[in-house]
N, C-alpha and C. Protein backbone atom coordinates (compact mmCIF):
# COMPACT_ATOMS: atom_id res chain seq x y z
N UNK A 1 51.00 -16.68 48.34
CA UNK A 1 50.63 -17.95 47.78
C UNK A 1 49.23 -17.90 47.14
N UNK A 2 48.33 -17.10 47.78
CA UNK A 2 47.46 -17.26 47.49
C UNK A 2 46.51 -16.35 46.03
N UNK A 3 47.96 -15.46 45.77
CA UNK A 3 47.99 -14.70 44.88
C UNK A 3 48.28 -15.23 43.55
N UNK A 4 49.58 -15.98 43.82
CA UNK A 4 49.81 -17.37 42.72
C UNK A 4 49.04 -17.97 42.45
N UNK A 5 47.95 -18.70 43.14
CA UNK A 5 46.85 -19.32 42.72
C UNK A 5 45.53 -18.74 42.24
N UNK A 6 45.61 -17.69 42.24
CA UNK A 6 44.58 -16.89 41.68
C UNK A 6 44.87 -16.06 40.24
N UNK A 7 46.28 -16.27 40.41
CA UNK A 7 46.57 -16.12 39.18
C UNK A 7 46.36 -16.92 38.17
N UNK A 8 47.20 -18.26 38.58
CA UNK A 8 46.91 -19.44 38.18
C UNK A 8 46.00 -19.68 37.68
N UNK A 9 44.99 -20.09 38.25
CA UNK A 9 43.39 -19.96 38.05
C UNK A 9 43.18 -18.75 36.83
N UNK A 10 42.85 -17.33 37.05
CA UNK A 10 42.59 -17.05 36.37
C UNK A 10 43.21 -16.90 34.74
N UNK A 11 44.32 -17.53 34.77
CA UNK A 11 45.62 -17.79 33.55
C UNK A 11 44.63 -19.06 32.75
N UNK A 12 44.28 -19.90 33.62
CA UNK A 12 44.18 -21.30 33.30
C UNK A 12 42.78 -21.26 32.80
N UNK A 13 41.41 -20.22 33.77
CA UNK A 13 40.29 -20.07 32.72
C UNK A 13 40.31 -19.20 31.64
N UNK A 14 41.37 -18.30 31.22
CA UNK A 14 40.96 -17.77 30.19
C UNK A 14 41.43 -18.27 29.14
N UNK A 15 42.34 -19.79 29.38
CA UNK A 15 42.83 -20.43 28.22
C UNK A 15 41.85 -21.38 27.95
N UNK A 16 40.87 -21.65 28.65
CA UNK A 16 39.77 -22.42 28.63
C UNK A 16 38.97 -21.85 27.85
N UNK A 17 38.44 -20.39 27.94
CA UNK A 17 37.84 -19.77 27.73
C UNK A 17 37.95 -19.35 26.22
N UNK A 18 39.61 -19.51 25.86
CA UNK A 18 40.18 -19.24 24.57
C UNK A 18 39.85 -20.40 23.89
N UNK A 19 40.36 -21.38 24.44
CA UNK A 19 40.00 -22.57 23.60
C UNK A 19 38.74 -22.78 23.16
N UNK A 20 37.69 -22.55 23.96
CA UNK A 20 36.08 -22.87 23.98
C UNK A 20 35.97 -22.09 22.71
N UNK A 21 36.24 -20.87 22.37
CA UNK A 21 36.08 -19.89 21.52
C UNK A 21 36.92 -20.57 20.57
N UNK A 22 37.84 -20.70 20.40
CA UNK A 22 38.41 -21.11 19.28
C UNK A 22 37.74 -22.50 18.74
N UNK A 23 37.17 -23.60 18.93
CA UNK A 23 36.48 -24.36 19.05
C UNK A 23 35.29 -23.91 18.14
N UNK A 24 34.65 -23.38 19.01
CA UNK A 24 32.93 -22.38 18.49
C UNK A 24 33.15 -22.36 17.08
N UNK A 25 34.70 -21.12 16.81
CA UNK A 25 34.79 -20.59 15.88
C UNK A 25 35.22 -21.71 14.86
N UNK A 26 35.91 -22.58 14.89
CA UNK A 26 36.19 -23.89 14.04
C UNK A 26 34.90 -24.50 14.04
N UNK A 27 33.95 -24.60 14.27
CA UNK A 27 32.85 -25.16 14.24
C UNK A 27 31.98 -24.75 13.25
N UNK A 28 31.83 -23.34 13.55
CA UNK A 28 31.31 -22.53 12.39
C UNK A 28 32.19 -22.28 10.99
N UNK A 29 33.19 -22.28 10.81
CA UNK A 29 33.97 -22.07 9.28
C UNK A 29 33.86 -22.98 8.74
N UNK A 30 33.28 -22.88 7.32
CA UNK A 30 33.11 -24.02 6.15
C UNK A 30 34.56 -24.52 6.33
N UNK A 31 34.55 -26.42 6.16
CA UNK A 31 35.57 -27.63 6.08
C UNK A 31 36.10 -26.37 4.76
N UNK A 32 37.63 -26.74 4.93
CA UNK A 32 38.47 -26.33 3.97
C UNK A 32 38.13 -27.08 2.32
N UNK A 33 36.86 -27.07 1.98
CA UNK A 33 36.31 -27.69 0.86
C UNK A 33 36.07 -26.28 -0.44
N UNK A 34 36.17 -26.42 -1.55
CA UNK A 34 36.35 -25.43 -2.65
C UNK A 34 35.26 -25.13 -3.48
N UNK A 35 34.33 -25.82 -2.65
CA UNK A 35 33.21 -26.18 -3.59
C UNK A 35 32.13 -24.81 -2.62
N UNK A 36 32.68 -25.07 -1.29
CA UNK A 36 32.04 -23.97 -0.38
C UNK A 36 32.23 -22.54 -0.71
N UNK A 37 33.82 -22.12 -1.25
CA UNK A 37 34.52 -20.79 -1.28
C UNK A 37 33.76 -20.03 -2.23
N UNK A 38 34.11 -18.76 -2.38
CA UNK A 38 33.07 -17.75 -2.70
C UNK A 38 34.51 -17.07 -3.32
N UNK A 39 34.49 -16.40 -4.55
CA UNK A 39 34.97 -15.50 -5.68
C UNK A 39 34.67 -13.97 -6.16
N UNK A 40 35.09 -12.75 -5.61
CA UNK A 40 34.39 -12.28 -6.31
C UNK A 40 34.28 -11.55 -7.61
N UNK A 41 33.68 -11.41 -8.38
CA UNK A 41 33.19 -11.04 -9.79
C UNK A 41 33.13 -10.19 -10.63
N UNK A 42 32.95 -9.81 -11.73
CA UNK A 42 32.81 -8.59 -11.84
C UNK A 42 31.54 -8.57 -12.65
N UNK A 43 30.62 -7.37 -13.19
CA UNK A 43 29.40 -7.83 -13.91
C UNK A 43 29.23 -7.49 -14.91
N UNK A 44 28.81 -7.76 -16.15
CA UNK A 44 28.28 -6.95 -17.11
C UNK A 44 27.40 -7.04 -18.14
N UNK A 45 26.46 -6.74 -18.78
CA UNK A 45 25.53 -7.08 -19.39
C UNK A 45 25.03 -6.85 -20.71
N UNK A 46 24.51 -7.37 -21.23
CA UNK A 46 24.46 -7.49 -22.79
C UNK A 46 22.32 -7.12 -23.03
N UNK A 47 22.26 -6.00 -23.74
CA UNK A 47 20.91 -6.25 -23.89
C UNK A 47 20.70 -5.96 -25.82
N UNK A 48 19.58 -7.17 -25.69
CA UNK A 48 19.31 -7.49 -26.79
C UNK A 48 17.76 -6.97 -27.52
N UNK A 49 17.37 -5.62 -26.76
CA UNK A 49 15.79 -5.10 -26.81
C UNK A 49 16.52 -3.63 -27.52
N UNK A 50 15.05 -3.34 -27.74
CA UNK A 50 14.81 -1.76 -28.08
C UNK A 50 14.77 -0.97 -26.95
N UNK A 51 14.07 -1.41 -26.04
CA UNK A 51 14.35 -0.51 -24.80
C UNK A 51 15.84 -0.57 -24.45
N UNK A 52 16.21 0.52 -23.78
CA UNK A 52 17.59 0.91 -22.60
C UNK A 52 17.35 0.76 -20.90
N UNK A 53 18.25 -0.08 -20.76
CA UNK A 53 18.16 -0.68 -19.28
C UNK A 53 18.93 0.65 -19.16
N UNK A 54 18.01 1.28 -18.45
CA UNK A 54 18.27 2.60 -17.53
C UNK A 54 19.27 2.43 -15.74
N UNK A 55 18.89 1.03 -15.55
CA UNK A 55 19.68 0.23 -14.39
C UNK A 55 19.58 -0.92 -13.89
N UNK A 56 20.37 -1.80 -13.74
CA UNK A 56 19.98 -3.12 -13.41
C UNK A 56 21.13 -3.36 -11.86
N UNK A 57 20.77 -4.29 -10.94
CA UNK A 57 21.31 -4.76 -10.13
C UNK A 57 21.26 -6.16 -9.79
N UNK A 58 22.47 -6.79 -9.46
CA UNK A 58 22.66 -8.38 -9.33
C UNK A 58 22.51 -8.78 -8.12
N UNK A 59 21.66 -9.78 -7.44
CA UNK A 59 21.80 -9.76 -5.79
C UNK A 59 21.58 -8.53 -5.29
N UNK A 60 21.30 -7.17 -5.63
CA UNK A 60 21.65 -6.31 -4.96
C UNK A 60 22.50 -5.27 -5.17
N UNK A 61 23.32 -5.45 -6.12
CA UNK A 61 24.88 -5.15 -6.56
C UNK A 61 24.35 -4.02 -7.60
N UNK A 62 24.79 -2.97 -7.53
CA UNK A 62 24.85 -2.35 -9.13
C UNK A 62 25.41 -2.35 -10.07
N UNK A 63 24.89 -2.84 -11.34
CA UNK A 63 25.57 -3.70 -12.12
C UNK A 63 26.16 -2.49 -13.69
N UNK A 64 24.98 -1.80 -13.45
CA UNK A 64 25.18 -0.03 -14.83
C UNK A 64 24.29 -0.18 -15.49
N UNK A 65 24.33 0.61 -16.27
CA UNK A 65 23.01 0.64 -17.57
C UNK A 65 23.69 0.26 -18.85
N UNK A 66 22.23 -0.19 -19.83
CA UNK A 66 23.13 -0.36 -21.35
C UNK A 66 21.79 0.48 -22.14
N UNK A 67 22.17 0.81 -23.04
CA UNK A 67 22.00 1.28 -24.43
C UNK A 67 21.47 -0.10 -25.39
N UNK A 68 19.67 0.72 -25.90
CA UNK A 68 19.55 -0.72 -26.57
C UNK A 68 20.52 -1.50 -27.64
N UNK A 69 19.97 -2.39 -27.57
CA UNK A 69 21.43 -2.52 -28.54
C UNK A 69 22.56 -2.94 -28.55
N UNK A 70 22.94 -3.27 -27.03
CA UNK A 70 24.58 -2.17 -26.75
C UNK A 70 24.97 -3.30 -25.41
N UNK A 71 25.81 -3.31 -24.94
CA UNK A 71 26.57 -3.16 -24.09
C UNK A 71 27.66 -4.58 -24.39
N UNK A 72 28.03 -5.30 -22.75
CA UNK A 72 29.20 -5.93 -23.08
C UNK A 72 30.44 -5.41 -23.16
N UNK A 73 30.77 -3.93 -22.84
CA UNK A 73 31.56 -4.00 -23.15
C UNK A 73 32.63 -3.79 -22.15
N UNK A 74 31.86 -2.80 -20.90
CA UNK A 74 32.22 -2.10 -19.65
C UNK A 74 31.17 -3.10 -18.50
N UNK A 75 32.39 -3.04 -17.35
CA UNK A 75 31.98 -3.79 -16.12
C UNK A 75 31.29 -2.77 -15.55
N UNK A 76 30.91 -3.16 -14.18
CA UNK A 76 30.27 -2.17 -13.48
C UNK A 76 29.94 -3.12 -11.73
N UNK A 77 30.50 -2.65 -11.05
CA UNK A 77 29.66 -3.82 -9.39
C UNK A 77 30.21 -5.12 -9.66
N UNK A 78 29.83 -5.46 -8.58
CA UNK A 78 30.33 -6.98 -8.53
C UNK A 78 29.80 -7.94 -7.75
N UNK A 79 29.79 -9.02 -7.64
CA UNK A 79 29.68 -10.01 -6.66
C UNK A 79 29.96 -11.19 -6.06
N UNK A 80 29.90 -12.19 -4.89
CA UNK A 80 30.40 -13.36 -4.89
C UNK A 80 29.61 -14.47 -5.72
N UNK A 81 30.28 -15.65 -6.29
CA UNK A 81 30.25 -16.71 -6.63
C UNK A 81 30.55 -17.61 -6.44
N UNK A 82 30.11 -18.92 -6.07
CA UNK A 82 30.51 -20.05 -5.51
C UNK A 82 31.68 -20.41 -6.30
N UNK A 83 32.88 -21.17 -6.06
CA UNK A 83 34.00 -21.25 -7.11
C UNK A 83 33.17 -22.71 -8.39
N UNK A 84 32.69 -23.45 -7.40
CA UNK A 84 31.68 -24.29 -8.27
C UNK A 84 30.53 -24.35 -8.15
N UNK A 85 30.15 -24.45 -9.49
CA UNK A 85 28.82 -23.91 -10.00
C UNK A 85 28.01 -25.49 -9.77
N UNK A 86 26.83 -24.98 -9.34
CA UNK A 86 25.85 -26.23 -8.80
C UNK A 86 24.69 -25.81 -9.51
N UNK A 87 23.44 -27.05 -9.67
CA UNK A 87 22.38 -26.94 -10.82
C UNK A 87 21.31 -25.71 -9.94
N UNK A 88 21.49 -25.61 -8.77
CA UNK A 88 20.23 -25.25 -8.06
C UNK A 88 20.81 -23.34 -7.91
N UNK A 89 21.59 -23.33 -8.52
CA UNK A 89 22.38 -21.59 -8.80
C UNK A 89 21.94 -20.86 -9.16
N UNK A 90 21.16 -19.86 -8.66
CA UNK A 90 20.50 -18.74 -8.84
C UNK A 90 21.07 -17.19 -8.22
N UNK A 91 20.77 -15.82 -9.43
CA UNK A 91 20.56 -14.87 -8.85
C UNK A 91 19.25 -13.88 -9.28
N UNK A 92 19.13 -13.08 -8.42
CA UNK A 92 17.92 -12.36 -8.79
C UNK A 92 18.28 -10.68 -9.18
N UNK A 93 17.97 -10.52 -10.56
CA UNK A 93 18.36 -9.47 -11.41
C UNK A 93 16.98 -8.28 -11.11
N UNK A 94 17.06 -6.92 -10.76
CA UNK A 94 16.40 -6.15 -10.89
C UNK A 94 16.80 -5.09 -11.88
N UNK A 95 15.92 -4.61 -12.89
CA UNK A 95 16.27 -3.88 -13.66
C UNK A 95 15.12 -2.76 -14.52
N UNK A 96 15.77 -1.76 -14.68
CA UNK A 96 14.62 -0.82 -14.72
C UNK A 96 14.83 -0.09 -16.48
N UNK A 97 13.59 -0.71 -17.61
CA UNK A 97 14.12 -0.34 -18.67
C UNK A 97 13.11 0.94 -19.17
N UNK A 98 13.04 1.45 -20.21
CA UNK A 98 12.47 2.68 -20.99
C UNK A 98 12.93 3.00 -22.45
N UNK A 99 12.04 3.63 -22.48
CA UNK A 99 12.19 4.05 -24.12
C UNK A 99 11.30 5.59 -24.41
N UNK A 100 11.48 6.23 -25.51
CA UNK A 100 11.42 7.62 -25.87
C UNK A 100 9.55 7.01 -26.34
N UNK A 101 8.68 7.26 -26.27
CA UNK A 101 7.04 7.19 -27.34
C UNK A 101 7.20 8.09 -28.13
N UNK A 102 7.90 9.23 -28.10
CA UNK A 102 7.92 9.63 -29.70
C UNK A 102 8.70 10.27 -30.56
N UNK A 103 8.87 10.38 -31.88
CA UNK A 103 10.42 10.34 -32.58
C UNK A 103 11.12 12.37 -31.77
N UNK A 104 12.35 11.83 -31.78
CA UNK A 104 13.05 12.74 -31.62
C UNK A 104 12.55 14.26 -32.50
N UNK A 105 12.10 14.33 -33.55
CA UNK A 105 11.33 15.40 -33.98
C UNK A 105 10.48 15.84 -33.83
N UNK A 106 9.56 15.30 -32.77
CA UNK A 106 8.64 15.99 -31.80
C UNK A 106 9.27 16.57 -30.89
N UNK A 107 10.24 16.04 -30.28
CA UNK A 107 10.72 15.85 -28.89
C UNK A 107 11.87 17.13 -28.66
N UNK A 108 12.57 17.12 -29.91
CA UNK A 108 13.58 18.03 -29.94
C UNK A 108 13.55 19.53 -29.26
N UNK A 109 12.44 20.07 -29.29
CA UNK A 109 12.08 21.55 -28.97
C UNK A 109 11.92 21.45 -27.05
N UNK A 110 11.68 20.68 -27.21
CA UNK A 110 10.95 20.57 -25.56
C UNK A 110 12.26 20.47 -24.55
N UNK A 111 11.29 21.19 -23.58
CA UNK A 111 13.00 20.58 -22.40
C UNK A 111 12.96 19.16 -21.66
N UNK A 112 13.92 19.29 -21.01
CA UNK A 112 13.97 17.76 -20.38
C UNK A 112 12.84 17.13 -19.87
N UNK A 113 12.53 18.41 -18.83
CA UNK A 113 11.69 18.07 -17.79
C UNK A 113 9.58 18.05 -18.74
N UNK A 114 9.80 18.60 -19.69
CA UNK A 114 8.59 18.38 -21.20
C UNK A 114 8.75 16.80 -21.31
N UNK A 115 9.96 16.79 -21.99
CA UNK A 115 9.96 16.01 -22.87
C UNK A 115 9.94 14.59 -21.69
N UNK A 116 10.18 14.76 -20.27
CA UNK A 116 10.08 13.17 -19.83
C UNK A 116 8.84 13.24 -19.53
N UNK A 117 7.54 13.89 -19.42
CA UNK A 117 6.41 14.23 -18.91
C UNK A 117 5.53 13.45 -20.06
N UNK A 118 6.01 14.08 -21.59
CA UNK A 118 5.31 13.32 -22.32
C UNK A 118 5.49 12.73 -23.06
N UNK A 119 6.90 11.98 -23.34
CA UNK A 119 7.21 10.77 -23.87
C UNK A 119 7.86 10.21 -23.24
N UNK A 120 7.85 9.69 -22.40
CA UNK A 120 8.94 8.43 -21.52
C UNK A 120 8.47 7.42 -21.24
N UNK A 121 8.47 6.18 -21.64
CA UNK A 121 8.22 5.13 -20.79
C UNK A 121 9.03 4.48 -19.89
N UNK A 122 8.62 3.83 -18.56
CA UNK A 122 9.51 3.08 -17.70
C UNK A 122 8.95 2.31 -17.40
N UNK A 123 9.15 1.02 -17.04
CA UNK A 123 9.05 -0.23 -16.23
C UNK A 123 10.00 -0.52 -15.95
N UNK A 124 9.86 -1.39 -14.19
CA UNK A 124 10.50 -2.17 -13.56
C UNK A 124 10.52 -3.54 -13.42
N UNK A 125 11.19 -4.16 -13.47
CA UNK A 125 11.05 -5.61 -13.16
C UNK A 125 12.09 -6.39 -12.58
N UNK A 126 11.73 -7.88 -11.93
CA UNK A 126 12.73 -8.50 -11.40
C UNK A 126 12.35 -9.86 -11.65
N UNK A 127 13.33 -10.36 -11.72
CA UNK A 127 13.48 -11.85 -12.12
C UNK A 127 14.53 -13.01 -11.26
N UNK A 128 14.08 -14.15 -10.56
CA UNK A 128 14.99 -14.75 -10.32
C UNK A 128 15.24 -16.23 -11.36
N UNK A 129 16.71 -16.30 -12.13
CA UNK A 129 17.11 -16.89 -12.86
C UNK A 129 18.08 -18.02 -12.69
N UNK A 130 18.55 -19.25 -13.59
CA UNK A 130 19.82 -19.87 -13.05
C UNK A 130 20.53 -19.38 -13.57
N UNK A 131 21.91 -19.46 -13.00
CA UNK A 131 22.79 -19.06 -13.73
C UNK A 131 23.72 -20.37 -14.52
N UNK A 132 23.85 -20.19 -15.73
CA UNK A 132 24.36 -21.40 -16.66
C UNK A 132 25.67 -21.75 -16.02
N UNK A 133 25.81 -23.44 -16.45
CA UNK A 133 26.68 -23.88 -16.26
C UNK A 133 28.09 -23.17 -16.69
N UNK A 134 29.29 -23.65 -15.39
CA UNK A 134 30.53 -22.44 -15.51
C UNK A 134 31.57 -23.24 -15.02
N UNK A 135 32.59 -23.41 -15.43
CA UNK A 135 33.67 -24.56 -14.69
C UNK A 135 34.90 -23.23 -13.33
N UNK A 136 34.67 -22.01 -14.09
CA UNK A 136 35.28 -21.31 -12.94
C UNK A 136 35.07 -19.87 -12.95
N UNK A 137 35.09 -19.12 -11.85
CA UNK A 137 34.15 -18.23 -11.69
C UNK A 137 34.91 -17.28 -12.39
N UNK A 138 34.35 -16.11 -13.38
CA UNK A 138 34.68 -15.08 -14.01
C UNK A 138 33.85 -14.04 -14.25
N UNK A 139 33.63 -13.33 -15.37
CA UNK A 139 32.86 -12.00 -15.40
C UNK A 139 31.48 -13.05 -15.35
N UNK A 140 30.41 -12.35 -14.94
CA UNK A 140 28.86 -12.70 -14.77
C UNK A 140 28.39 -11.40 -15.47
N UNK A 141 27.61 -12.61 -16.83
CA UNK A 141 27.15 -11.53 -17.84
C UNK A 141 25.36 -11.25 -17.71
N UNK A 142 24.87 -10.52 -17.67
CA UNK A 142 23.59 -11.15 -17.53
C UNK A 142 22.89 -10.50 -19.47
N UNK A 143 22.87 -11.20 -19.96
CA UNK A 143 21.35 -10.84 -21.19
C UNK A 143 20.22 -10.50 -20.81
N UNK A 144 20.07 -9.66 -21.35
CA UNK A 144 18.39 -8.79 -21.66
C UNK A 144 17.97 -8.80 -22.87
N UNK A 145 16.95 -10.00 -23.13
CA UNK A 145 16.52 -10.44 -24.51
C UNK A 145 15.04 -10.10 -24.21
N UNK A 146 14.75 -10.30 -25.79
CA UNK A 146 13.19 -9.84 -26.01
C UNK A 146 11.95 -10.45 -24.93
N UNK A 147 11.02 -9.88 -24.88
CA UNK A 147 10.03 -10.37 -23.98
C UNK A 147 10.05 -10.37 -22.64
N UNK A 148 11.25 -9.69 -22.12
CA UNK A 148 11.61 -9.34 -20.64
C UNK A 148 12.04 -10.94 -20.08
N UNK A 149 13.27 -11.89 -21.02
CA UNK A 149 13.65 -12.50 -20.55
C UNK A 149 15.11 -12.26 -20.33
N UNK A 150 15.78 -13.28 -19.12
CA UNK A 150 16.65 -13.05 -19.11
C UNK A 150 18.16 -14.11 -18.91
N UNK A 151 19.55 -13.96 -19.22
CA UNK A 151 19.79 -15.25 -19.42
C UNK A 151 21.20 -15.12 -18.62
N UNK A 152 21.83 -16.05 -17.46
CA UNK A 152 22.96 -15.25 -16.73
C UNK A 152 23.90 -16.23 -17.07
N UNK A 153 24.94 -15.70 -17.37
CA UNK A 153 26.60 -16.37 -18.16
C UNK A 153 27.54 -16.29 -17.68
N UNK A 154 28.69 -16.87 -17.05
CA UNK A 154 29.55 -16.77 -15.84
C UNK A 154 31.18 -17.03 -17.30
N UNK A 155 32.04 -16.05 -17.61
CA UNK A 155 32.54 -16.41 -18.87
C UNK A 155 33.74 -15.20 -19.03
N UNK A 156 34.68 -15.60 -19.14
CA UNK A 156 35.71 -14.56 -19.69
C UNK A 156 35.60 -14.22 -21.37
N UNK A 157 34.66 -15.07 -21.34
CA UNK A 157 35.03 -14.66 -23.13
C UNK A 157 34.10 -13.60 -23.61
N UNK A 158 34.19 -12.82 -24.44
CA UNK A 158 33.79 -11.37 -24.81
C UNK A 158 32.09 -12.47 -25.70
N UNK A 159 31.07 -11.63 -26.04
CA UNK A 159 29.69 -12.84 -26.07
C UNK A 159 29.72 -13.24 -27.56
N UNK A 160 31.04 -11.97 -28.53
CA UNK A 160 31.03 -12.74 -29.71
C UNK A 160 32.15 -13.51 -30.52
N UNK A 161 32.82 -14.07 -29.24
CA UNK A 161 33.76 -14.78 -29.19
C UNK A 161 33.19 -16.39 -29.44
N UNK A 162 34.01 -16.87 -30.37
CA UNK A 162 33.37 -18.51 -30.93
C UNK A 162 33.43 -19.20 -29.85
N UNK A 163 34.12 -18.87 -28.45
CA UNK A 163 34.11 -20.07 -27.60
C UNK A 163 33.03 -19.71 -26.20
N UNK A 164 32.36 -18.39 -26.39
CA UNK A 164 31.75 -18.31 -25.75
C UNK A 164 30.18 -19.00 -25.67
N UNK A 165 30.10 -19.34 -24.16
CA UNK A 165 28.96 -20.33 -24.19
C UNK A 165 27.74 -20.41 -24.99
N UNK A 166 27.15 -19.01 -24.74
CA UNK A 166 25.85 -18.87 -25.60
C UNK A 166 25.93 -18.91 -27.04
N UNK A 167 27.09 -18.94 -27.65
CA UNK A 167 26.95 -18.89 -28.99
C UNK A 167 25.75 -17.99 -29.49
N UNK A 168 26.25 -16.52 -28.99
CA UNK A 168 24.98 -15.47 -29.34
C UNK A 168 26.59 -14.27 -30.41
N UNK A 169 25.49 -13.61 -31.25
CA UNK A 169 25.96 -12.55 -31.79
C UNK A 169 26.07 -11.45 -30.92
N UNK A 170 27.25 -10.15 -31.19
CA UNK A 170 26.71 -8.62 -30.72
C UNK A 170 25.15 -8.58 -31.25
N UNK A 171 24.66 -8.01 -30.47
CA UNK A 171 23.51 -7.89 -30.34
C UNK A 171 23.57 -6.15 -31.66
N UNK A 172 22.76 -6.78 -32.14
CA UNK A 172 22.77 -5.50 -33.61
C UNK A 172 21.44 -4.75 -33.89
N UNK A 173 21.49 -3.67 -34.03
CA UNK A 173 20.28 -2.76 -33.89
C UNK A 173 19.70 -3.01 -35.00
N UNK A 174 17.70 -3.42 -35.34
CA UNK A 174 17.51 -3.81 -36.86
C UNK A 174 16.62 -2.19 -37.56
N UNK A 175 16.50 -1.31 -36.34
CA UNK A 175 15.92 -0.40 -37.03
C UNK A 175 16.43 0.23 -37.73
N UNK A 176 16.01 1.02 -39.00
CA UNK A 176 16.89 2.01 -39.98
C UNK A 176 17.55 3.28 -38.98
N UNK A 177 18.71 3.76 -39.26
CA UNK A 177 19.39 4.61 -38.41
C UNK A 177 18.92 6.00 -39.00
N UNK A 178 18.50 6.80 -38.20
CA UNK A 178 17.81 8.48 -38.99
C UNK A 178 18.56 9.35 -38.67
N UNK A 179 19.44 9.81 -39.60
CA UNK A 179 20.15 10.87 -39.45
C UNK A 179 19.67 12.17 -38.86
N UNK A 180 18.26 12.63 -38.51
CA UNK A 180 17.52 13.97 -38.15
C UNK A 180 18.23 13.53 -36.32
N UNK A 181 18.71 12.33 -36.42
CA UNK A 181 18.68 12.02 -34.57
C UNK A 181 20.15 13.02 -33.88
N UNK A 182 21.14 12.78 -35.29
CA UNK A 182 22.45 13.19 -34.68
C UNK A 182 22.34 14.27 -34.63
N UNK A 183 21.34 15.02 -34.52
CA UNK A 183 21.02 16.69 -34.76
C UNK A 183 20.84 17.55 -33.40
């Protein structure tokens, strides 16, 4: 009998014990609200400088490099997004850009490890930005425009697509192109 009741007992606290926990755990999970849920993303970025983002990361995320000039075109990393976008929406972009100091016809003879010694520039920087208004979560574009600003776009549409938000062009190279480069 007294085995039954100790069974009992211990049957009866660990459903207590279950419940308490299950409880806890309903306590802590965001209300089944959509505004809470999280998406995740994919990234990619558009830069609009002479320098080449050698690497950038979103939150944390590695996002790839672009080519001045250049990108948009390839994803790279990813991250979550609220499914709705709120005014106070921010992420913080780190990104590391460079450029050659001097023309490829200096540079050409030298080896790698020359040629990054005495023409390379690099800087780092980081920025925390909003990210523009978005009715549902999709690719997260980030721009790299002149003056080390930067501009983040939540958008399926390709950036020189008429319905895309920024109403920005491919970003187009204005220097003369030198044929001694393809050499």
């Amino acid at each position: 009998m007294k085995r039954i009741l100790l069974l009992r007992w211990g049957v009866a606290v660990g459903v207590a014990v279950a419940a308490a926990l299950g409880l806890g755990l309903a306590a802590c999970k965001p209300k089944d609200d959509s505004a809470n849920e999280s998406l995740g993303v994919s990234i990619t970025g558009i830069n609009y400088t002479a320098e080449g983002v050698q690497s950038f990361y979103v939150n944390g995320a590695w996002a790839g490099n672009l080519p001045s000039y250049g990108g948009g075109g390839k994803t790279a990393g990813g991250i979550f997004l609220p499914r709705r976008w709120t005014p106070d929406l921010k992420v913080t972009v780190d990104w590391t850009v460079g450029h050659y100091t001097k023309p490829w016809l200096y540079r050409k003879h030298l080896s790698i490890e020359e040629e990054g010694k005495c023409c390379w520039a690099e800087r780092t920087l980081k920025l925390t930005v909003p990210v523009q208004k978005y009715d549902e979560p999709a690719r997260l574009q980030v721009f790299f425009l002149p003056d080390d600003k930067l501009e983040v776009w939540v958008t399926d549409f390709d950036v020189d697509h008429p319905d895309h938000p920024a109403h920005r062009q491919r970003p187009k190279d204005p220097r003369p192109h030198d044929p001694e480069e393809d050499k």
